[in-house]
Protein backbone atom coordinates (compact mmCIF):
# COMPACT_ATOMS: atom_id res chain seq x y z
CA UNK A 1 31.87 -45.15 23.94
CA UNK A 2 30.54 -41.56 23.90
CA UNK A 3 26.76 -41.61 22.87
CA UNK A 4 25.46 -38.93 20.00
CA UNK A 5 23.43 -35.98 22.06
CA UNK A 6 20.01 -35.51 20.24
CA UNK A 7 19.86 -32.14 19.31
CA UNK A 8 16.36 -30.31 20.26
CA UNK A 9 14.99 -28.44 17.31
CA UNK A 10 12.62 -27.06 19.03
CA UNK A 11 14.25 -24.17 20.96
CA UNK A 12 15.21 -22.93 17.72
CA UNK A 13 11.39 -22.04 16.78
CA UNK A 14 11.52 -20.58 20.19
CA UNK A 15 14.36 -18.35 19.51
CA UNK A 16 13.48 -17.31 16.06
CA UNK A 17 9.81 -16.41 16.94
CA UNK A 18 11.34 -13.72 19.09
CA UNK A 19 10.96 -10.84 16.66
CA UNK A 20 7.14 -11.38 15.71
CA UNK A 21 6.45 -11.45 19.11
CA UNK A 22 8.20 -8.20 20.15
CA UNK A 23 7.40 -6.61 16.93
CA UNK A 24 3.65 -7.83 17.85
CA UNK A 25 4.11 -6.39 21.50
CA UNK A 26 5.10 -3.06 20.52
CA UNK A 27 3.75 -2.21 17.09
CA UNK A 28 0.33 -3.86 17.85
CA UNK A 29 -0.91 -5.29 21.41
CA UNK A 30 0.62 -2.21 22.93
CA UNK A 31 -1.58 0.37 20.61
CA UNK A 32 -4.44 -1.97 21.02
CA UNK A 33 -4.72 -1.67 24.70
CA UNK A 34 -3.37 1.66 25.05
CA UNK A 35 -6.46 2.62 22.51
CA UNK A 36 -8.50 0.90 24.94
CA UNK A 37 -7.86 2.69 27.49
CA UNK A 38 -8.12 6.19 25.68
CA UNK A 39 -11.85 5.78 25.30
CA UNK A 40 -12.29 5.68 29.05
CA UNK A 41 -10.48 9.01 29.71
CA UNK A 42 -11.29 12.44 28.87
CA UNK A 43 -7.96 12.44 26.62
CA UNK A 44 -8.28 16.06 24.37
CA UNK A 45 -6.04 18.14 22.59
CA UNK A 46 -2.91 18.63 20.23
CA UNK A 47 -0.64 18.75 23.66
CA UNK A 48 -2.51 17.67 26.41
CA UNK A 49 -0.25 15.81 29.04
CA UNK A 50 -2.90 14.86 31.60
CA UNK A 51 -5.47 12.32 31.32
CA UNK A 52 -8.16 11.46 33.47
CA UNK A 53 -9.89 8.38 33.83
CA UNK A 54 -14.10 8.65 34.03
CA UNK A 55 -14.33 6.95 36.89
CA UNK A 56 -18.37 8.28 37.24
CA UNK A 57 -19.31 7.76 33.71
CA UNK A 58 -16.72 5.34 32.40
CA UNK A 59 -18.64 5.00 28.92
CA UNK A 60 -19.49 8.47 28.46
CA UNK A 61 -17.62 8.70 25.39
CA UNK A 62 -19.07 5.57 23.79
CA UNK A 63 -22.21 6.43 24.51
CA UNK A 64 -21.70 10.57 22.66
CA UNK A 65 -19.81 8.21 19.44
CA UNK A 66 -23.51 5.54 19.19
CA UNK A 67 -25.61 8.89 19.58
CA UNK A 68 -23.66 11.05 16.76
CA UNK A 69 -25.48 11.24 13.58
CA UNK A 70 -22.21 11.55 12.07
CA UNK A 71 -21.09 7.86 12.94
CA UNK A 72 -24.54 6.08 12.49
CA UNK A 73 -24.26 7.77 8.74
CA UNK A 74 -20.76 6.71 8.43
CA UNK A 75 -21.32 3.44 10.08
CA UNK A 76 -24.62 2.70 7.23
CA UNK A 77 -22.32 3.93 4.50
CA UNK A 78 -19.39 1.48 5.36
CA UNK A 79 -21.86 -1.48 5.68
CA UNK A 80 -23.36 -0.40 2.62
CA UNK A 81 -20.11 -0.33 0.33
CA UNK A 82 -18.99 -3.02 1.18
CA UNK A 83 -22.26 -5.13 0.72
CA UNK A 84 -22.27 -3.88 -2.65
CA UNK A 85 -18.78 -4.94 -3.39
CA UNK A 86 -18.71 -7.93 -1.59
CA UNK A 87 -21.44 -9.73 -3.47
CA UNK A 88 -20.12 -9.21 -6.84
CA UNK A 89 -16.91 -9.80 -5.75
CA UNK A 90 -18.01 -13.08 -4.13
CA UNK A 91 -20.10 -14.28 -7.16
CA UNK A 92 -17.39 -13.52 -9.85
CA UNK A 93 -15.13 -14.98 -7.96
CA UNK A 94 -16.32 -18.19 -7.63
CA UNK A 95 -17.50 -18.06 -11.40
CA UNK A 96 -13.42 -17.91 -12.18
CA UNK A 97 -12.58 -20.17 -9.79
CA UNK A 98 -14.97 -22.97 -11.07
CA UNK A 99 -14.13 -22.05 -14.83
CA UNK A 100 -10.05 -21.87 -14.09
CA UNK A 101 -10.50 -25.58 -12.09
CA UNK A 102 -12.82 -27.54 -13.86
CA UNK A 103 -11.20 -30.68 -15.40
CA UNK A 104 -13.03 -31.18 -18.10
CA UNK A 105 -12.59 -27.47 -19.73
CA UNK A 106 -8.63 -26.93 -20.66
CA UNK A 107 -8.90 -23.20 -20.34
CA UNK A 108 -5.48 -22.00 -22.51
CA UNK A 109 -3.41 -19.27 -20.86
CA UNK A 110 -4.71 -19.49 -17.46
CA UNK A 111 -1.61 -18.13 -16.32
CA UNK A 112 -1.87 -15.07 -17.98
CA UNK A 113 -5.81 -14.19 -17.25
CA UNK A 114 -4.79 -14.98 -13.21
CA UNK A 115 -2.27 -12.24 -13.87
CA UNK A 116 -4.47 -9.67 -15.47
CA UNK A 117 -7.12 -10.53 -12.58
CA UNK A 118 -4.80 -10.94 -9.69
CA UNK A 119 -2.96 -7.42 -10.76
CA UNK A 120 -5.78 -4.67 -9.24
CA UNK A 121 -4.61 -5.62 -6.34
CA UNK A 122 -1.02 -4.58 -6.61
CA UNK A 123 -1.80 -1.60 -7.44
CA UNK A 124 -1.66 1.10 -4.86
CA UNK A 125 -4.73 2.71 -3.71
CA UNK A 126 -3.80 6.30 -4.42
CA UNK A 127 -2.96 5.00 -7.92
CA UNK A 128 -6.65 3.61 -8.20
CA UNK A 129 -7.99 6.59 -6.98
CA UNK A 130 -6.65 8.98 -9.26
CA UNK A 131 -7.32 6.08 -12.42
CA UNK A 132 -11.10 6.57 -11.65
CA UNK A 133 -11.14 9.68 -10.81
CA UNK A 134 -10.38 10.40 -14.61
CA UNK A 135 -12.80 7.66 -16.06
CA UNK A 136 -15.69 9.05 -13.99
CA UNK A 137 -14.19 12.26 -14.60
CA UNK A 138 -17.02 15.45 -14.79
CA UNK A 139 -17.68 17.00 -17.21
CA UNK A 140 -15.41 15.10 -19.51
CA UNK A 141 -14.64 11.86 -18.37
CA UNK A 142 -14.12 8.69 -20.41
CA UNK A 143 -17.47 7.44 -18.38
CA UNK A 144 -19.83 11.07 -19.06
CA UNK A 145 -18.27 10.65 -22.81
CA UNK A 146 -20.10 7.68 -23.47
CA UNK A 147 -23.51 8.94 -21.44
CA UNK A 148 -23.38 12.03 -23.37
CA UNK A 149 -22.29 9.70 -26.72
CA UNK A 150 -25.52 7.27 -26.28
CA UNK A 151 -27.88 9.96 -25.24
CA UNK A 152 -28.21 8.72 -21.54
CA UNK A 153 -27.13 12.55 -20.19
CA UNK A 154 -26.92 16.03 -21.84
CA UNK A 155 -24.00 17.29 -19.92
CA UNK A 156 -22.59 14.16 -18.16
CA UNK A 157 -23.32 13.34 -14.20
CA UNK A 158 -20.69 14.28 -11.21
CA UNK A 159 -20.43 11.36 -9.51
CA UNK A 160 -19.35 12.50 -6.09
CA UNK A 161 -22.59 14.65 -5.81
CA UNK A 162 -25.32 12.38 -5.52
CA UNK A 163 -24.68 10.07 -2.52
CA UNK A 164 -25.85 6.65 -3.68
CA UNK A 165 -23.47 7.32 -7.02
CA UNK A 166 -21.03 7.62 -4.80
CA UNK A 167 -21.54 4.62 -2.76
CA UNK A 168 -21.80 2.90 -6.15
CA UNK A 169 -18.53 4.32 -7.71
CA UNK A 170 -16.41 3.45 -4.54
CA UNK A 171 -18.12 0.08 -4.26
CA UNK A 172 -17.29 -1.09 -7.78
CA UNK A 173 -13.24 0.24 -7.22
CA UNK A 174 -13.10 -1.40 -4.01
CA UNK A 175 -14.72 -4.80 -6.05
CA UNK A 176 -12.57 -4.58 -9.40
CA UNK A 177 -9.37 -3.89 -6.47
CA UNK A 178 -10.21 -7.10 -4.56
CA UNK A 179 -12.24 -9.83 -7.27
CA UNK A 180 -8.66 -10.94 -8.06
CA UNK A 181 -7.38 -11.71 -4.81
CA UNK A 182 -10.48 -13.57 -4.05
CA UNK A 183 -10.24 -15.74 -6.79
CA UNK A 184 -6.68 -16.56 -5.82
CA UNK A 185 -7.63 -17.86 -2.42
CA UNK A 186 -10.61 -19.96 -3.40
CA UNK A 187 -8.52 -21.39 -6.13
CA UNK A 188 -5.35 -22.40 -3.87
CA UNK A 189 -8.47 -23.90 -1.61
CA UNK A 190 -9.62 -26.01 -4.88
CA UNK A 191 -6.19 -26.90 -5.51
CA UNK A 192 -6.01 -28.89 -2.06
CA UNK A 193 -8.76 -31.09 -2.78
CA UNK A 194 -8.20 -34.50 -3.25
CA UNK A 195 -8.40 -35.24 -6.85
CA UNK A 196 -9.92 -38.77 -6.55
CA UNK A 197 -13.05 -37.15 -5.45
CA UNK A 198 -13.28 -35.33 -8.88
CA UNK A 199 -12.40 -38.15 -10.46
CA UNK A 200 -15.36 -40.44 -8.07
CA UNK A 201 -17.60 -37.84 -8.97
CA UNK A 202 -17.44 -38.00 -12.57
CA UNK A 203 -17.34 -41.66 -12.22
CA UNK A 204 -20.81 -41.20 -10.53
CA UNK A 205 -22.31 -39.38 -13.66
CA UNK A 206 -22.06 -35.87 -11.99
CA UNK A 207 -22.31 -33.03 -14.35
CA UNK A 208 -19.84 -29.63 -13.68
CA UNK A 209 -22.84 -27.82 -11.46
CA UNK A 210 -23.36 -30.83 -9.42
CA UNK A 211 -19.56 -31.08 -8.71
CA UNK A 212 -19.09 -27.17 -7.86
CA UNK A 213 -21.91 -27.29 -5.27
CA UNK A 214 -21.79 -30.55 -3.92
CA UNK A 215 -18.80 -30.98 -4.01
CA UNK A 216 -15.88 -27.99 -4.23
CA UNK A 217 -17.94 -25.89 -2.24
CA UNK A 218 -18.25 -28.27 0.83
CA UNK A 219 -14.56 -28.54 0.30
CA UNK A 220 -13.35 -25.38 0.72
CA UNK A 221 -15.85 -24.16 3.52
CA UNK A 222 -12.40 -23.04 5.31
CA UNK A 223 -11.11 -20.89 2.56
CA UNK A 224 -14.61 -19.58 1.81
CA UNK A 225 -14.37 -18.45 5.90
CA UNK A 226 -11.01 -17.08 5.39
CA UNK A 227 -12.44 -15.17 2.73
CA UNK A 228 -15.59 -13.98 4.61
CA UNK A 229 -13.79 -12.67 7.72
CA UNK A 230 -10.78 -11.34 5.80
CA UNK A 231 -13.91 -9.41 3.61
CA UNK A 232 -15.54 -8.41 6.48
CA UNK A 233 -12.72 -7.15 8.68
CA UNK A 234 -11.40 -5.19 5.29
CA UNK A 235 -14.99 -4.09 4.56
CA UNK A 236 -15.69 -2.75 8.04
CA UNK A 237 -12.19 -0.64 7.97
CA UNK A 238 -12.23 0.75 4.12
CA UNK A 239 -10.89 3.58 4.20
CA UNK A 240 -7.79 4.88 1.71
CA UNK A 241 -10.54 4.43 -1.45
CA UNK A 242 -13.42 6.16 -0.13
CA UNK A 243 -10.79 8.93 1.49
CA UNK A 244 -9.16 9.47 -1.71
CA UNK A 245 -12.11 9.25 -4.16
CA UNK A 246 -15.13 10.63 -2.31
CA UNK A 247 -13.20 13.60 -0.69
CA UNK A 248 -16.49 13.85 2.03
CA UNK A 249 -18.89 14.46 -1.18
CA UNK A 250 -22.06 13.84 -1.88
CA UNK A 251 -23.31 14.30 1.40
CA UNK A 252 -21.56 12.13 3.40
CA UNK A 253 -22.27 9.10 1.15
CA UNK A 254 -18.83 8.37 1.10
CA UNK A 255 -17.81 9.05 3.94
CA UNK A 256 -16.86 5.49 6.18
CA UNK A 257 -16.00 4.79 9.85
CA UNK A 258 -12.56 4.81 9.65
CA UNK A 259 -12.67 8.39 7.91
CA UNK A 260 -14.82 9.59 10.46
CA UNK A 261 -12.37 8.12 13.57
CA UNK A 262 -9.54 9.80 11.72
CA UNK A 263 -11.37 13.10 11.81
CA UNK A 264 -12.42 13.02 15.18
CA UNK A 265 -8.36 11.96 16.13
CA UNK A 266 -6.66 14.11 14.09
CA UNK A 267 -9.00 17.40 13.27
CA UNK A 268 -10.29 20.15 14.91
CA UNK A 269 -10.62 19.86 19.04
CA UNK A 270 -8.53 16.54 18.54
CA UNK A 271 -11.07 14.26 20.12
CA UNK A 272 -8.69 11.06 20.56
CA UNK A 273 -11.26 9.69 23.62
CA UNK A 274 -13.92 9.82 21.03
CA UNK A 275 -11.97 8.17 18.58
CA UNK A 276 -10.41 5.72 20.60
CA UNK A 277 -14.01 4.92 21.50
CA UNK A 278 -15.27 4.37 17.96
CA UNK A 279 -12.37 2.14 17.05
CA UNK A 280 -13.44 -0.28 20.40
CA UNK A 281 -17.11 -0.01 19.22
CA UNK A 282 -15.65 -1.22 15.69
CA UNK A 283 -13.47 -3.51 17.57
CA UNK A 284 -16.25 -5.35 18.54
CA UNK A 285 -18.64 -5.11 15.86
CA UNK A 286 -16.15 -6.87 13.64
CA UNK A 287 -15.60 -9.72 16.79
CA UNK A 288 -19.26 -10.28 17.15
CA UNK A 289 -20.11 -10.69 13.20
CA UNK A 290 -16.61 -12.58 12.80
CA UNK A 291 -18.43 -15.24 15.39
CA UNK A 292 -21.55 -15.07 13.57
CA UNK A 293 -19.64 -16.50 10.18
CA UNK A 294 -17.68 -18.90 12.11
CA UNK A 295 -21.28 -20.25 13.48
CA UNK A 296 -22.79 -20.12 10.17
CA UNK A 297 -19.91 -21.87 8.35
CA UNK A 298 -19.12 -24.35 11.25
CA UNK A 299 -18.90 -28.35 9.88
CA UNK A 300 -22.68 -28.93 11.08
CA UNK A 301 -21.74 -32.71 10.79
CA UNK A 302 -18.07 -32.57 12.78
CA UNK A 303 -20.50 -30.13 15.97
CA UNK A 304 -23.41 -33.17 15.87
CA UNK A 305 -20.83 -36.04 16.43
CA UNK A 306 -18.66 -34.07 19.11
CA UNK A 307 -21.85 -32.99 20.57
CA UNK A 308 -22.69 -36.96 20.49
CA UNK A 309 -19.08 -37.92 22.02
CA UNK A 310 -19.66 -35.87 25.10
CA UNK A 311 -22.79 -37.81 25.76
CA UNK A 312 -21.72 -40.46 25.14
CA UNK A 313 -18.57 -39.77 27.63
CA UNK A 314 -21.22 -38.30 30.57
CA UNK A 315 -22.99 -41.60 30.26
CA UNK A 316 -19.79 -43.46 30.88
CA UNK A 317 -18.90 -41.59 33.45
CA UNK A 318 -22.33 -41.92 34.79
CA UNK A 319 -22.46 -45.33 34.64
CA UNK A 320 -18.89 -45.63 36.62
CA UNK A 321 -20.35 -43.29 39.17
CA UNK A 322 -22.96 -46.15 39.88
């Protein structure tokens, strides 16, 4: 009799993986490393066809990007925004997350409010742009109405002028644009909790703020990193908001990394070393504070008792050795 051949599945992943990892080749190592190598060259110009490596002073243009004034202000503003965003953001977003999943308050329509939340997001950034450009509008904004309305201003307050206005106007878009999806992601991170924990808990006698922090938070330390990183790398590269709103007013206090690499690639003398060297220094500003959240959130108890199963493997193997 003729046995049955056991397919293997597992070539198929293999096969249909393909795409991504072209696509990935192409449309994203490739840039990457080409990028890379930019900021070592002398690379200048609208039509330049030669490049030449600086084999003497390879980070010549790294160094001329960390001693522009230009960047360091850029650099302060984009760590600034988003610090101001990301807090808020953050804090409301947990505030949802433990009112929408708490068991004890049946919150009605919570479809509908995770909608209304959820929906900034959607929304394309030009389109946000252009919505707050009219409500902080000057002179006649829906925003200077009000001031002038409740005798905080005389003739209402441009926005864009004064730099830390500015910061604060693009820092609350770039928080009522992103609260929503935050809340999303911590929620689907609630949702995977095991239910007889809850239920242990209130079983134990512990009240809702007990249960958040003891409890749901320690739960979802991988969705709250997730968030962090995702945050951070976003943060660090804002750039469509600020671009669109700001419009380099206000003394530069709008004006972000990614704004300034643009100009430096596509303006003027067409400086792509320069701005190939920014995005690297970027590059790995975002690595190096990436590890610093992935150290900070680590499982403290899951690094003591692998840190206890290597010794406890060196002493076997010490003990074989004698």
């Amino acid at each position: 009799m003729r046995k049955n051949k056991l397919v293997d599945y597992g070539k198929f992943g293999y096969i249909f993986s393909i795409p991504f990892i072209l696509a990935f080749l192409v449309f994203s190592l490739y840039p990457i490393l080409y990028t890379l190598l930019i900021g070592f060259t002398d690379l200048k110009g609208l039509m330049t066809t030669e490049i030449h490596v600086l084999w003497k002073e390879p980070f010549k243009n790294f160094a001329t990007v960390l001693k522009s004034n230009l960047f360091r202000k850029s650099f302060s503003n984009t760590v600034i925004i988003w610090i101001m965003n990301f807090i808020p953001q953050m804090g409301l977003a947990l505030l949802l997350t433990a009112w929408f999943t708490d068991r004890r308050s049946k919150v009605k329509g919570q479809g509908l409010f995770k909608i209304l939340f959820y929906m900034p997001n959607i929304i394309t950034a030009a389109t946000v742009a252009i919505l707050f450009s009219q409500i902080f509008g000057y002179p006649s904004g829906p925003v200077n109405a009000i001031l002038i309305k409740w005798g905080l201003s005389a003739k209402g307050i441009d926005f864009r002028l004064t730099p830390w206005r500015l910061k604060g106007v693009v820092a609350f878009i770039q928080f009522w644009q992103w609260y929503g999806y935050t809340m999303v992601m911590l929620i689907s991170g609630v949702i995977g909790i095991n239910p007889e924990i809850f239920e242990a808990a209130d079983l134990d006698g512990a009240n809702r703020v007990q249960t958040f922090f003891l409890i749901t938070l320690p739960c979802i330390r991988t969705i709250m990193l997730y968030v962090l990183v995702t945050s951070l790398i976003g943060g660090l590269n804002m750039f469509d908001i600020p671009s669109l709103y700001a419009q380099d007013k206000g003394d530069n206090g709008g004006y972000t990394v990614n704004m300034y690499i643009k100009d430096q690639a596509f303006a003027g003398a067409y400086r792509y070393n320069t701005a190939a060297a920014a995005s690297v220094i970027m590059f790995i500003v975002i690595v190096l504070l990436s590890l610093v959240l992935f150290y900070i959130m680590r499982d403290k108890d899951e690094a003591k008792l692998k840190k206890l199963k290597k010794q406890q493997l060196k002493m076997a193997k010490a003990r074989k050795a004698y």
